[in-house]
PDB file of N, CA and C in Angstrom:
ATOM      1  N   UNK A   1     -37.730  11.000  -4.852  1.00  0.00           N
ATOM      2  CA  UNK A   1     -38.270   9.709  -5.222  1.00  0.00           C
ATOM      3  C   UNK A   1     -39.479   9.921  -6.134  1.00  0.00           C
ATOM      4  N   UNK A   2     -39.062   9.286  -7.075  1.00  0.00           N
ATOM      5  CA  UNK A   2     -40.602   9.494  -8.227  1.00  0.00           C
ATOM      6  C   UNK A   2     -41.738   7.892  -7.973  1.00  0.00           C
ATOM      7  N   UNK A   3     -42.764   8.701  -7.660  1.00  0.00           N
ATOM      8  CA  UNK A   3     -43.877   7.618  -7.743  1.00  0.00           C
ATOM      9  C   UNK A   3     -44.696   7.105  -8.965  1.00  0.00           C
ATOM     10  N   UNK A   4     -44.464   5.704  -9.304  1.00  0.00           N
ATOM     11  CA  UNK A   4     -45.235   5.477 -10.391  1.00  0.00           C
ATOM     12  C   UNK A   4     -46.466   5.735 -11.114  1.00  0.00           C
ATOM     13  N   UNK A   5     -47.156   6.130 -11.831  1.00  0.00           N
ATOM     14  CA  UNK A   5     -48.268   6.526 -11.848  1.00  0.00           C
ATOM     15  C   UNK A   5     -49.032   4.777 -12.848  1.00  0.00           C
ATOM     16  N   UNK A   6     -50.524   5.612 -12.868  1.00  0.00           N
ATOM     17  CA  UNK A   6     -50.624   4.201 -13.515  1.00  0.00           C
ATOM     18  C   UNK A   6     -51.922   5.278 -14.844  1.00  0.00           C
ATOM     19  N   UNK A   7     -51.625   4.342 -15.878  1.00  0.00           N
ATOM     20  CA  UNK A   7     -52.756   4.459 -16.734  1.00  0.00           C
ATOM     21  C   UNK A   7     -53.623   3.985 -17.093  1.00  0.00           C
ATOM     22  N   UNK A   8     -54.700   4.333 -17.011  1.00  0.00           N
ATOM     23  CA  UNK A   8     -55.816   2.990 -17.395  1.00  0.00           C
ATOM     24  C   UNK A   8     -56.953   3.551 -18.233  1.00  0.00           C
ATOM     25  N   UNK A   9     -57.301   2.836 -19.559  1.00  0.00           N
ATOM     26  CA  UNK A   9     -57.937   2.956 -20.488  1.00  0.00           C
ATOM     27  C   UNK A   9     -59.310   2.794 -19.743  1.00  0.00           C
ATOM     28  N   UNK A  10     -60.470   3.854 -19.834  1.00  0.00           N
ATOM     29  CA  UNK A  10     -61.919   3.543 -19.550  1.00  0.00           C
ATOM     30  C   UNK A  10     -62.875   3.922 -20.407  1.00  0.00           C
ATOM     31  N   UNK A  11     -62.726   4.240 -21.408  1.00  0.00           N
ATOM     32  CA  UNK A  11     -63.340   4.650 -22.433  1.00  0.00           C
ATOM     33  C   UNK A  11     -64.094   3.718 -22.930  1.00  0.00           C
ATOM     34  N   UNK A  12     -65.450   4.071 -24.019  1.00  0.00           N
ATOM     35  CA  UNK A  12     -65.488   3.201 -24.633  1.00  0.00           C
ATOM     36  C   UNK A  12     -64.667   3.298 -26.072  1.00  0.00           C
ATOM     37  N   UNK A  13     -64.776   1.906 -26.979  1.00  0.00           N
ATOM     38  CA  UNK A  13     -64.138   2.365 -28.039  1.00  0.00           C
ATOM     39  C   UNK A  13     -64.715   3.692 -29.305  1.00  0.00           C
ATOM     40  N   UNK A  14     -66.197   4.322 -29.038  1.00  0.00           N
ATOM     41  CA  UNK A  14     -66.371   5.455 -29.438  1.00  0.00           C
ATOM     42  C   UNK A  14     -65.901   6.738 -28.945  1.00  0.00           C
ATOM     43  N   UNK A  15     -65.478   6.617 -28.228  1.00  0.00           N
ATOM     44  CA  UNK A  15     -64.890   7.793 -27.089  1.00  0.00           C
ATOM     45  C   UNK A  15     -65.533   7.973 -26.084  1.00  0.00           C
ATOM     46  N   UNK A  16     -66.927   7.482 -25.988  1.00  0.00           N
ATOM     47  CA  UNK A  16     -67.550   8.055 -25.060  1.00  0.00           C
ATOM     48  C   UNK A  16     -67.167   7.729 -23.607  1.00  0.00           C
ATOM     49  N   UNK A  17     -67.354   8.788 -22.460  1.00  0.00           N
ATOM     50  CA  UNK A  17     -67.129   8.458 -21.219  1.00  0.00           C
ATOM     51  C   UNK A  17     -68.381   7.504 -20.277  1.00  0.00           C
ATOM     52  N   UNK A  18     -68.177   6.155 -20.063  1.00  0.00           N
ATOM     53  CA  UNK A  18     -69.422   4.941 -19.658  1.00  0.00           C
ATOM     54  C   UNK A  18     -68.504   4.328 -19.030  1.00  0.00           C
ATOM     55  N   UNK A  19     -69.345   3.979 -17.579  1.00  0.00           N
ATOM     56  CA  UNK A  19     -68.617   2.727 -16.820  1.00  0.00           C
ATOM     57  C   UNK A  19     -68.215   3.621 -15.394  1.00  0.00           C
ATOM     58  N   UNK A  20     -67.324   2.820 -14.698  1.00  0.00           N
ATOM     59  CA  UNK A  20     -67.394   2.734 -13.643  1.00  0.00           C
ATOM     60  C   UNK A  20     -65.632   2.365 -12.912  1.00  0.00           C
ATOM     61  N   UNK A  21     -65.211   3.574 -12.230  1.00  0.00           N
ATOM     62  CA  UNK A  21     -63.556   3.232 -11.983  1.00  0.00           C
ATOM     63  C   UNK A  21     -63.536   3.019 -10.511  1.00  0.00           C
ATOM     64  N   UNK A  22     -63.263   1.742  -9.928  1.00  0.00           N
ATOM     65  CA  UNK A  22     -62.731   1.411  -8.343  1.00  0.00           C
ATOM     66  C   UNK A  22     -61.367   1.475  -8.162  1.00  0.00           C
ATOM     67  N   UNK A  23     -61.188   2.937  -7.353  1.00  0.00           N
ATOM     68  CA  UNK A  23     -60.092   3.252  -7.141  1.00  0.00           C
ATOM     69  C   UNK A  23     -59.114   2.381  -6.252  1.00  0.00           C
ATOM     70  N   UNK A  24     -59.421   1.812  -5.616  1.00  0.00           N
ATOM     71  CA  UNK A  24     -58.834   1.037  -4.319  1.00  0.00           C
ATOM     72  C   UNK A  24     -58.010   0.161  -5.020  1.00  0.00           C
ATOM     73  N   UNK A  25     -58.360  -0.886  -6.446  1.00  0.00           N
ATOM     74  CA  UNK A  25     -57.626  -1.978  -6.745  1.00  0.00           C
ATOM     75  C   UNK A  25     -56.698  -1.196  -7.291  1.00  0.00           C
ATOM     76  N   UNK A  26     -56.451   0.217  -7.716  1.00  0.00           N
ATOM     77  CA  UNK A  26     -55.110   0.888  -8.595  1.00  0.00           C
ATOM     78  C   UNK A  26     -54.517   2.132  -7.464  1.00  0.00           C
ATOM     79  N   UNK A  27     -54.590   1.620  -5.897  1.00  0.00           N
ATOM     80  CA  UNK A  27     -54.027   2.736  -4.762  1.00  0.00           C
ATOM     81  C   UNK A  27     -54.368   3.581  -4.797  1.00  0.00           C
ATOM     82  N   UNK A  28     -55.884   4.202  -5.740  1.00  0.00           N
ATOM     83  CA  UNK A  28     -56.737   5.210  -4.995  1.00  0.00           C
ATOM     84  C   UNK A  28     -57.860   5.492  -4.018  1.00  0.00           C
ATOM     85  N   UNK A  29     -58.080   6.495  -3.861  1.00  0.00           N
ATOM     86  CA  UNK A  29     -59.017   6.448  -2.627  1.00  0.00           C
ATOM     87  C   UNK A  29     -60.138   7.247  -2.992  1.00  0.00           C
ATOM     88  N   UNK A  30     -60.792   7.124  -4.688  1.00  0.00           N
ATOM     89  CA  UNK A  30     -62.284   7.522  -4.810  1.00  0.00           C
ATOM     90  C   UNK A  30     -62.452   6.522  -5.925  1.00  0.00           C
ATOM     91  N   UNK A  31     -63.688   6.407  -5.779  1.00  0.00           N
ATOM     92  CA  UNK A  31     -64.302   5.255  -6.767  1.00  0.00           C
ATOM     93  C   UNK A  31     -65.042   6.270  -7.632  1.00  0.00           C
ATOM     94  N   UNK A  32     -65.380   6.198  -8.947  1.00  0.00           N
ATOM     95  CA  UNK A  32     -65.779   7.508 -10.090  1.00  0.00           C
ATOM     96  C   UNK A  32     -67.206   7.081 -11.149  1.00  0.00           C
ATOM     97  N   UNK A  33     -68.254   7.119 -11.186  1.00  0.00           N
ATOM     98  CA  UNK A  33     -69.081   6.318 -12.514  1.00  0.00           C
ATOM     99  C   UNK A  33     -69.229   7.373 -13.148  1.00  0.00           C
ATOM    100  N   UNK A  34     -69.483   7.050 -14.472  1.00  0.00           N
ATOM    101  CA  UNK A  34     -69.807   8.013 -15.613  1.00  0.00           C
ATOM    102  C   UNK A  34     -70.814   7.554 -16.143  1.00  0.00           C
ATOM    103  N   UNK A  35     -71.664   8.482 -15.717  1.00  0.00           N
ATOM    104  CA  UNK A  35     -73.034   7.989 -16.127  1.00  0.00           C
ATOM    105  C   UNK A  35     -73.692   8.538 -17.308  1.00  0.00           C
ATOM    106  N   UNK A  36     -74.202   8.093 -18.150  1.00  0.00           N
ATOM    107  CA  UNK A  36     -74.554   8.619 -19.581  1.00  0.00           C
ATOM    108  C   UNK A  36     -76.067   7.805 -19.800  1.00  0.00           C
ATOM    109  N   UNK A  37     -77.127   8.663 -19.453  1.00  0.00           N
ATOM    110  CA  UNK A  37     -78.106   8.399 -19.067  1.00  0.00           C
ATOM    111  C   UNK A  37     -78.712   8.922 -20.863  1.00  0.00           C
ATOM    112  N   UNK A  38     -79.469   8.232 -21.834  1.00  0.00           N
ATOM    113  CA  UNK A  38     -80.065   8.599 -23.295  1.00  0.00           C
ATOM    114  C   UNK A  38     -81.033   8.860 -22.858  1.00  0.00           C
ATOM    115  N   UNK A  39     -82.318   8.165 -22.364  1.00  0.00           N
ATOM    116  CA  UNK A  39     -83.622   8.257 -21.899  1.00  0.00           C
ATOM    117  C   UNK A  39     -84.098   8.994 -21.078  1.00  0.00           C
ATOM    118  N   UNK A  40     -84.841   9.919 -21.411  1.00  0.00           N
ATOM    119  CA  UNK A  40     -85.338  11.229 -20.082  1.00  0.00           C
ATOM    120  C   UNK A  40     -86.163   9.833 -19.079  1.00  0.00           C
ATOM    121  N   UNK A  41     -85.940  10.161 -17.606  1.00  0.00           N
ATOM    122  CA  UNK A  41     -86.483   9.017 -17.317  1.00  0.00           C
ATOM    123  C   UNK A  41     -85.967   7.926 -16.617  1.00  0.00           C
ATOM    124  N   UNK A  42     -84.845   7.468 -16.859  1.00  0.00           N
ATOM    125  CA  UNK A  42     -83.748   6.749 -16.635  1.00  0.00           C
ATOM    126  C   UNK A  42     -82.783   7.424 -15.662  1.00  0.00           C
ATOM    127  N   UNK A  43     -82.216   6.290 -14.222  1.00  0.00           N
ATOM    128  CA  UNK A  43     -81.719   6.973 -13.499  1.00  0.00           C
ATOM    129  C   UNK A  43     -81.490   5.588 -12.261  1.00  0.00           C
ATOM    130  N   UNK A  44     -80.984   5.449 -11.062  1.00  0.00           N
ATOM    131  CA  UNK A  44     -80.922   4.621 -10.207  1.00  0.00           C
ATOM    132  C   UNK A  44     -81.943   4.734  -9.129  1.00  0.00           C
ATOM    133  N   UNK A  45     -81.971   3.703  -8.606  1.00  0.00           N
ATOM    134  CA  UNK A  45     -82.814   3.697  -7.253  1.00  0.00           C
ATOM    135  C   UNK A  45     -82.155   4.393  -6.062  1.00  0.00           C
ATOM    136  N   UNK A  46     -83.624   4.965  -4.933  1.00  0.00           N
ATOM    137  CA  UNK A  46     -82.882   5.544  -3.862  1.00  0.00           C
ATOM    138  C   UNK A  46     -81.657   4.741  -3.372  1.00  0.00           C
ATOM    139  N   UNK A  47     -80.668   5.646  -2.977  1.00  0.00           N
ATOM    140  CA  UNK A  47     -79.756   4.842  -2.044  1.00  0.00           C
ATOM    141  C   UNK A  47     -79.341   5.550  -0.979  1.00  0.00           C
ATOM    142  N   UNK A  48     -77.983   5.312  -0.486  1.00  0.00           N
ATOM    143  CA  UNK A  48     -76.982   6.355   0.063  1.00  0.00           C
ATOM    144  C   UNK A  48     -75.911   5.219   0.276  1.00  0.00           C
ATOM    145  N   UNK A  49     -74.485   6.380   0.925  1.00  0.00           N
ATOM    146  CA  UNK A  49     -73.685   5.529   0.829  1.00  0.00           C
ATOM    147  C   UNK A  49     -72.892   6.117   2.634  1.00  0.00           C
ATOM    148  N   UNK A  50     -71.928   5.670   3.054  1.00  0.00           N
ATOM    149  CA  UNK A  50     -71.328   5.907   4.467  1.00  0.00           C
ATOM    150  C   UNK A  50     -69.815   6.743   3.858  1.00  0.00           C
ATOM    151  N   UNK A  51     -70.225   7.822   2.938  1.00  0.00           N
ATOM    152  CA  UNK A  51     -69.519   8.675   2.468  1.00  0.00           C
ATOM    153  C   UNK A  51     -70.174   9.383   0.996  1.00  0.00           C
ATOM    154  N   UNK A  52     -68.933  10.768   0.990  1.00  0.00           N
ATOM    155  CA  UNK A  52     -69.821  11.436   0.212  1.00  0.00           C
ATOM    156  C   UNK A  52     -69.747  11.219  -1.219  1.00  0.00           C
ATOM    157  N   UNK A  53     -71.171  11.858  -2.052  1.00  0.00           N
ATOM    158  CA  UNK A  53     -70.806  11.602  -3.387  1.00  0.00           C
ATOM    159  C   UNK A  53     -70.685  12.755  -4.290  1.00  0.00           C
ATOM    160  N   UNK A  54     -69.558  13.180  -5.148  1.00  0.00           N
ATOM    161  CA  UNK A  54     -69.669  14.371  -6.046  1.00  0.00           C
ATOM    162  C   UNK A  54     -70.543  13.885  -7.093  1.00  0.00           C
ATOM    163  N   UNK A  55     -71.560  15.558  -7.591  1.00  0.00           N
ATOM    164  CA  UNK A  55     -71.940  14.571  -9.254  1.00  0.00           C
ATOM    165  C   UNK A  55     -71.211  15.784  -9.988  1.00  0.00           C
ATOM    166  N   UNK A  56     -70.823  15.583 -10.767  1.00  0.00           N
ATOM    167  CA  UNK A  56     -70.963  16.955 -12.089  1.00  0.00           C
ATOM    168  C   UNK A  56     -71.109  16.871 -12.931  1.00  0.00           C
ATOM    169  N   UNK A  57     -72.269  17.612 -13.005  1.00  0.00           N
ATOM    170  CA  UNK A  57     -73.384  17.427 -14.394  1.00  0.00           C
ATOM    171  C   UNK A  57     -72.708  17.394 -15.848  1.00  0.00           C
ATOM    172  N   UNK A  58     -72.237  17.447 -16.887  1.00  0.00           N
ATOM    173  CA  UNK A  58     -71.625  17.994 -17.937  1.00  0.00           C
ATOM    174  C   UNK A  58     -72.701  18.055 -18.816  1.00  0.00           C
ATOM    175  N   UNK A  59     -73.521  17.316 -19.609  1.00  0.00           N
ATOM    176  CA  UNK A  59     -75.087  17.408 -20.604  1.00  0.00           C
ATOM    177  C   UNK A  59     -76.114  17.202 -19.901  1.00  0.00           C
ATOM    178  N   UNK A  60     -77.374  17.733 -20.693  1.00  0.00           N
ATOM    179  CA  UNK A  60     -78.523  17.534 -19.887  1.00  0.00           C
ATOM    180  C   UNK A  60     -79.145  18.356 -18.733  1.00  0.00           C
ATOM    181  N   UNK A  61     -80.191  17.524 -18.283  1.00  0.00           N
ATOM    182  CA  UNK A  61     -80.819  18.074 -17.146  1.00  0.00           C
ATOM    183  C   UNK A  61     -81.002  16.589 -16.632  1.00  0.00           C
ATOM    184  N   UNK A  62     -81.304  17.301 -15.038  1.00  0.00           N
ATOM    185  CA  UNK A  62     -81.101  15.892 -13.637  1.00  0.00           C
ATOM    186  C   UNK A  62     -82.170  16.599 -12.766  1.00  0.00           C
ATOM    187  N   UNK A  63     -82.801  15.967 -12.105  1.00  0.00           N
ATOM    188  CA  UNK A  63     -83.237  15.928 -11.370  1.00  0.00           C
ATOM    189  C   UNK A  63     -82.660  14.899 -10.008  1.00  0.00           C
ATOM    190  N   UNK A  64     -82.579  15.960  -8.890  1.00  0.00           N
ATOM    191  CA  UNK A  64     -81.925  14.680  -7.881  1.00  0.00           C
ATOM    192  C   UNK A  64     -83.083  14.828  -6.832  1.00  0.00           C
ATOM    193  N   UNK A  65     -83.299  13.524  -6.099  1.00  0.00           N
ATOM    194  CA  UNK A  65     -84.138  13.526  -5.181  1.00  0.00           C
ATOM    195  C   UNK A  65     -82.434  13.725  -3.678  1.00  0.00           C
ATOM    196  N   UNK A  66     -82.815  14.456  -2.861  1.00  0.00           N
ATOM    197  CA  UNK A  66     -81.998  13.957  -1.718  1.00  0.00           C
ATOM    198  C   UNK A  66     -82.892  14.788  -0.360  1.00  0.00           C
ATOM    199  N   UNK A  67     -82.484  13.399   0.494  1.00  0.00           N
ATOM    200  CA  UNK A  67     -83.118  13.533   1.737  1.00  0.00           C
ATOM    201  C   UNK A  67     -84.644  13.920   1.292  1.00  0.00           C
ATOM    202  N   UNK A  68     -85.069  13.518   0.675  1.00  0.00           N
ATOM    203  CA  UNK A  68     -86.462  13.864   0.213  1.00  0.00           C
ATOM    204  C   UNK A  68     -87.453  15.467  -0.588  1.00  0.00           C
ATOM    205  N   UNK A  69     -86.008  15.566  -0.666  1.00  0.00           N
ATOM    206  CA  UNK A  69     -86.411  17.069  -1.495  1.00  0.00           C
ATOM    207  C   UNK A  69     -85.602  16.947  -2.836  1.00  0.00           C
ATOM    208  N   UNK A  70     -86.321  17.843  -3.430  1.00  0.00           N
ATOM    209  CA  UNK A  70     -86.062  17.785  -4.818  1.00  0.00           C
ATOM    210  C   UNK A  70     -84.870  18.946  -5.492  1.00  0.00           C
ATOM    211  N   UNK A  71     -83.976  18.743  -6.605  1.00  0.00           N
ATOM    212  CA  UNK A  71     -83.099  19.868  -6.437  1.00  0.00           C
ATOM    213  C   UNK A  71     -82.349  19.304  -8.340  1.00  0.00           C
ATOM    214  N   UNK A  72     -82.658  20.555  -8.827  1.00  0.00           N
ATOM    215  CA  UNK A  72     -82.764  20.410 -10.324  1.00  0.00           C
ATOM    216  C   UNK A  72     -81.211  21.042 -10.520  1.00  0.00           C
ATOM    217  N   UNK A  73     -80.367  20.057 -11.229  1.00  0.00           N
ATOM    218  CA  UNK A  73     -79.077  20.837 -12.164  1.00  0.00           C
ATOM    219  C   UNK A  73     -79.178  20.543 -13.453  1.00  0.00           C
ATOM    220  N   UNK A  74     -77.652  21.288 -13.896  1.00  0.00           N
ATOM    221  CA  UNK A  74     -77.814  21.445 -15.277  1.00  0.00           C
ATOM    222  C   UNK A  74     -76.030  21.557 -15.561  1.00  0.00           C
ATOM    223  N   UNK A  75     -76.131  21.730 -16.526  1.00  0.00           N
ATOM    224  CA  UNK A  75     -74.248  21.660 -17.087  1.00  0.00           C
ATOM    225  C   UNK A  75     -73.613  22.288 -16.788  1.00  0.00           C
ATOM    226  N   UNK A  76     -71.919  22.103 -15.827  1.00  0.00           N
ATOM    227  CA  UNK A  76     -71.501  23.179 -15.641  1.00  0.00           C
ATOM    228  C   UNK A  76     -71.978  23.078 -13.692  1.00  0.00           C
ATOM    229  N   UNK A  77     -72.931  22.548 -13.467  1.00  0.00           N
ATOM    230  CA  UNK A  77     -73.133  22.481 -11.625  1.00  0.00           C
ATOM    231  C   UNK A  77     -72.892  21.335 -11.280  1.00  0.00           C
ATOM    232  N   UNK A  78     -72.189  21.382  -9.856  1.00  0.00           N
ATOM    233  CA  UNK A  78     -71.653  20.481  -9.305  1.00  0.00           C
ATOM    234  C   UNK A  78     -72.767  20.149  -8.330  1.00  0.00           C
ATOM    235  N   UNK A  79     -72.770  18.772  -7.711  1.00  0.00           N
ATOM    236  CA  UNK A  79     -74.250  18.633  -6.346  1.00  0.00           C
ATOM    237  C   UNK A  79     -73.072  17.770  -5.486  1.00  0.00           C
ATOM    238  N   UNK A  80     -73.422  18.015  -4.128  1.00  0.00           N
ATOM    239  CA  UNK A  80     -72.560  17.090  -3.415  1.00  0.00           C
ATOM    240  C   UNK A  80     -73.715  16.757  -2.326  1.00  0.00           C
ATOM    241  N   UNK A  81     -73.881  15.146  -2.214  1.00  0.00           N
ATOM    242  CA  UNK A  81     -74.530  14.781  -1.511  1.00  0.00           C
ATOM    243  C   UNK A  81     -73.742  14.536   0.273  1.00  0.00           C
ATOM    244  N   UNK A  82     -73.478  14.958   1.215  1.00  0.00           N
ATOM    245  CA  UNK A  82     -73.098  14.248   2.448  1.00  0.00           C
ATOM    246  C   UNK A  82     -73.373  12.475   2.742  1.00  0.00           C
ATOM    247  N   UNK A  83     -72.496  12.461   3.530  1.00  0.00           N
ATOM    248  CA  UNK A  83     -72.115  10.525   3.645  1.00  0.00           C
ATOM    249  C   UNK A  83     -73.489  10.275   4.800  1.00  0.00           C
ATOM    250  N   UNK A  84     -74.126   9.394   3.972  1.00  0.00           N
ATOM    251  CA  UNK A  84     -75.310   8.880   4.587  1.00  0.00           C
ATOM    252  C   UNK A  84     -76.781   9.167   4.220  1.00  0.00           C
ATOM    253  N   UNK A  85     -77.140  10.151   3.458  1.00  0.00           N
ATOM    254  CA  UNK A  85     -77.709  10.894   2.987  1.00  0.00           C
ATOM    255  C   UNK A  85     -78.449  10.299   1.743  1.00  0.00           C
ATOM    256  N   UNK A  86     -79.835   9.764   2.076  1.00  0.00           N
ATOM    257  CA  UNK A  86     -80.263   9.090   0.640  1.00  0.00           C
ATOM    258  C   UNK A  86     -80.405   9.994  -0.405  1.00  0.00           C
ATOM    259  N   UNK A  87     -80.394   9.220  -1.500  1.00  0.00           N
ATOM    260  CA  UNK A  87     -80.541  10.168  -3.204  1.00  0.00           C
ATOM    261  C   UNK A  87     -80.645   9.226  -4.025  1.00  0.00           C
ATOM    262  N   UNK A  88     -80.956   9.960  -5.363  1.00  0.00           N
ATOM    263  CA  UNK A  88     -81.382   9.201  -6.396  1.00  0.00           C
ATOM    264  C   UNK A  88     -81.192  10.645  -7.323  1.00  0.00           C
ATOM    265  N   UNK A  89     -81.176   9.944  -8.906  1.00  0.00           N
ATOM    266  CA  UNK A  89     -81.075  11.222  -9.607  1.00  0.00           C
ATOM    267  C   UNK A  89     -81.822  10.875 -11.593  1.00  0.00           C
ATOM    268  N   UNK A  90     -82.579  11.233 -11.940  1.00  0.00           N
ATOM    269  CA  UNK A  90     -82.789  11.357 -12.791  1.00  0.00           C
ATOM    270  C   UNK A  90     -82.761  11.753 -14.133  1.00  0.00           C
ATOM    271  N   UNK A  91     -82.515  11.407 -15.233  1.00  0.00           N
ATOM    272  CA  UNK A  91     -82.198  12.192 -16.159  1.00  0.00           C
ATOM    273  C   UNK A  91     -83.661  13.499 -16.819  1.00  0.00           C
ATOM    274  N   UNK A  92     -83.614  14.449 -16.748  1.00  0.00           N
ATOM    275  CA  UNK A  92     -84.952  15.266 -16.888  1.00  0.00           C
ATOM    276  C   UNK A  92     -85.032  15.739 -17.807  1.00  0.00           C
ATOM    277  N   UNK A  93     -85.107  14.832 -19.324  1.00  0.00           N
ATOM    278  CA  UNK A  93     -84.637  15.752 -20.483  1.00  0.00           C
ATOM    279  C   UNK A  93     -84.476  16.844 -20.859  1.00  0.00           C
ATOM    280  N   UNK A  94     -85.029  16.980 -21.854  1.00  0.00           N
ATOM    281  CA  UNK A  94     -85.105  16.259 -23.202  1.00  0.00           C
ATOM    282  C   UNK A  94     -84.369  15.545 -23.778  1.00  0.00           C
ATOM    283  N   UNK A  95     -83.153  15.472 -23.972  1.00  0.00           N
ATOM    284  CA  UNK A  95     -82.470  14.709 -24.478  1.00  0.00           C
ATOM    285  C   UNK A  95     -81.489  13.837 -23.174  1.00  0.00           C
ATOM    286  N   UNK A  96     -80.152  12.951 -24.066  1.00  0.00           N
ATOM    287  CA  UNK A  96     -79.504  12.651 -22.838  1.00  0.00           C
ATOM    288  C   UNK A  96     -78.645  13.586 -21.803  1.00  0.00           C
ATOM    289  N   UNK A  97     -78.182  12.776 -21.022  1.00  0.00           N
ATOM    290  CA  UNK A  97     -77.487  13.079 -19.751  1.00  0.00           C
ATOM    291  C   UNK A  97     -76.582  12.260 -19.264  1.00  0.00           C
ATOM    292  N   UNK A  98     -75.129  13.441 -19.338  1.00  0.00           N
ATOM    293  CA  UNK A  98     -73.890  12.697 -18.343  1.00  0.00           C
ATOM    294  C   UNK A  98     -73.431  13.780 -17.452  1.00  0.00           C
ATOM    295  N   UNK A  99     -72.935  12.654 -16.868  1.00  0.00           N
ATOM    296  CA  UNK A  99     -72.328  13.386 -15.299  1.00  0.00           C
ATOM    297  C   UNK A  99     -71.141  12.170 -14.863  1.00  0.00           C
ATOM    298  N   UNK A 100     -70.688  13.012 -14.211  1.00  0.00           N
ATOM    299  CA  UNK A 100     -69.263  12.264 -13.469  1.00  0.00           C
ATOM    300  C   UNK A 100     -69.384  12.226 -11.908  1.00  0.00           C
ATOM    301  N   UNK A 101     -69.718  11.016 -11.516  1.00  0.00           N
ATOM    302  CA  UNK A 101     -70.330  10.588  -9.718  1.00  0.00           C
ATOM    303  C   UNK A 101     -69.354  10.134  -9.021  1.00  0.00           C
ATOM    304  N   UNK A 102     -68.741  10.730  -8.346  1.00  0.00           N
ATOM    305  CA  UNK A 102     -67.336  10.555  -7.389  1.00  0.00           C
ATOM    306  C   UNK A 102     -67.826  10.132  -6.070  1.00  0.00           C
ATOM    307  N   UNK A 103     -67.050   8.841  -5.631  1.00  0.00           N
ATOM    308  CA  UNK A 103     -67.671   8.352  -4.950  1.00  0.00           C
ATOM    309  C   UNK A 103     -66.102   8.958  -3.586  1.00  0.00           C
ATOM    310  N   UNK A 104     -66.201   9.714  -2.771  1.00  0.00           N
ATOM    311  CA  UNK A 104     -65.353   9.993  -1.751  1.00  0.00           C
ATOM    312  C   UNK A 104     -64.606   8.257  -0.814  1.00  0.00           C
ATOM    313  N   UNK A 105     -64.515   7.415  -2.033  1.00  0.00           N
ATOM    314  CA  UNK A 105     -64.305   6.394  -0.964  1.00  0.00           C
ATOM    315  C   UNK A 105     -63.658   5.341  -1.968  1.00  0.00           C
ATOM    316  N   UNK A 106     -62.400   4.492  -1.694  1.00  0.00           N
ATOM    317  CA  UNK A 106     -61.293   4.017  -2.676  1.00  0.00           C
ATOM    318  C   UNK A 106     -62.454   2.691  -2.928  1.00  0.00           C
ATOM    319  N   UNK A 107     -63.334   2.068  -2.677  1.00  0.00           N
ATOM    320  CA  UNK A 107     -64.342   0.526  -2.997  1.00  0.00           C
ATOM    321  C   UNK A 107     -65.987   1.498  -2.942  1.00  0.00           C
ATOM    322  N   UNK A 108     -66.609   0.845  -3.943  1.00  0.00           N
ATOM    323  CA  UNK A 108     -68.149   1.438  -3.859  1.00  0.00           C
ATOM    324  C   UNK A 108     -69.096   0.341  -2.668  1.00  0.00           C
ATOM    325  N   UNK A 109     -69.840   1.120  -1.913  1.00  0.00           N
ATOM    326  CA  UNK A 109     -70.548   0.805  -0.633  1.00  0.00           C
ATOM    327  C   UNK A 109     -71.676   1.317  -0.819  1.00  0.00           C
ATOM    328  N   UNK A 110     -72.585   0.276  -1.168  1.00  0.00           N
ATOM    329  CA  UNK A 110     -74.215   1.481  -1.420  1.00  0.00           C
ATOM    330  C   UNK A 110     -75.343   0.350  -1.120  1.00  0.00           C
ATOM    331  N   UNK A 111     -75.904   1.210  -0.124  1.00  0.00           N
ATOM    332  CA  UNK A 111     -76.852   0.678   0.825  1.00  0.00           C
ATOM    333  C   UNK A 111     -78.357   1.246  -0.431  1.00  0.00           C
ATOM    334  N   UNK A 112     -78.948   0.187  -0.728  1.00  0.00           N
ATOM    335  CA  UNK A 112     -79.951   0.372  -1.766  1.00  0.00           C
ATOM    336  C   UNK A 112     -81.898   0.310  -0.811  1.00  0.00           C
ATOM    337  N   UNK A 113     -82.155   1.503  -0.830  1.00  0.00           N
ATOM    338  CA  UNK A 113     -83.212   1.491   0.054  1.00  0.00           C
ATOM    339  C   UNK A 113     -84.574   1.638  -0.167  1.00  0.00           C
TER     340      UNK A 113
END
């Protein structure tokens, strides 16, 4: 039995990777943002979520706050936060910063603290 797959355009129309995929409305079970942070500086408020989150860095430098300690990547490193676990993450220039934030969970749930 072959299972359908599905395709879905998320791009922007420059190519760049921006935005935000909820897996649940297309029968998956991780929600994904692509974050493309220009401004050293720029970044979200603490949160956490009741599952885990992948980041992987691809440009740039980050700074992540979690559980209250500090923990610096760079391109090429993966960070995995545990489910429950506050964080926040920064872009730490010089220039911009993307990363790909996998959310271990098919709807996004984020307790903003």
């Amino acid at each position: 039995m072959t299972l359908p797959a599905k395709l879905i355009e998320w791009t922007e129309p420059d190519g760049a990777w921006r935005g935000e995929f909820e897996g649940e409305s297309h029968g998956g079970g991780v929600c994904v943002i692509f974050s493309n942070l220009d401004a050293p500086g720029g970044g979200p408020a603490l949160h956490r979520h009741p599952y885990s989150e992948t980041f992987i860095i691809r440009r740039g430098n980050v700074v992540f706050e979690v559980a209250g300690k500090e923990l610096r990547a760079e391109p090429g490193q993966i960070v995995v936060v545990p489910a429950g676990v506050s964080h926040r993450f920064t872009n730490a220039g010089p220039g911009p910063m993307e990363m790909i934030d996998i959310h271990a969970n098919g709807a996004f749930i984020t307790e903003w603290l």
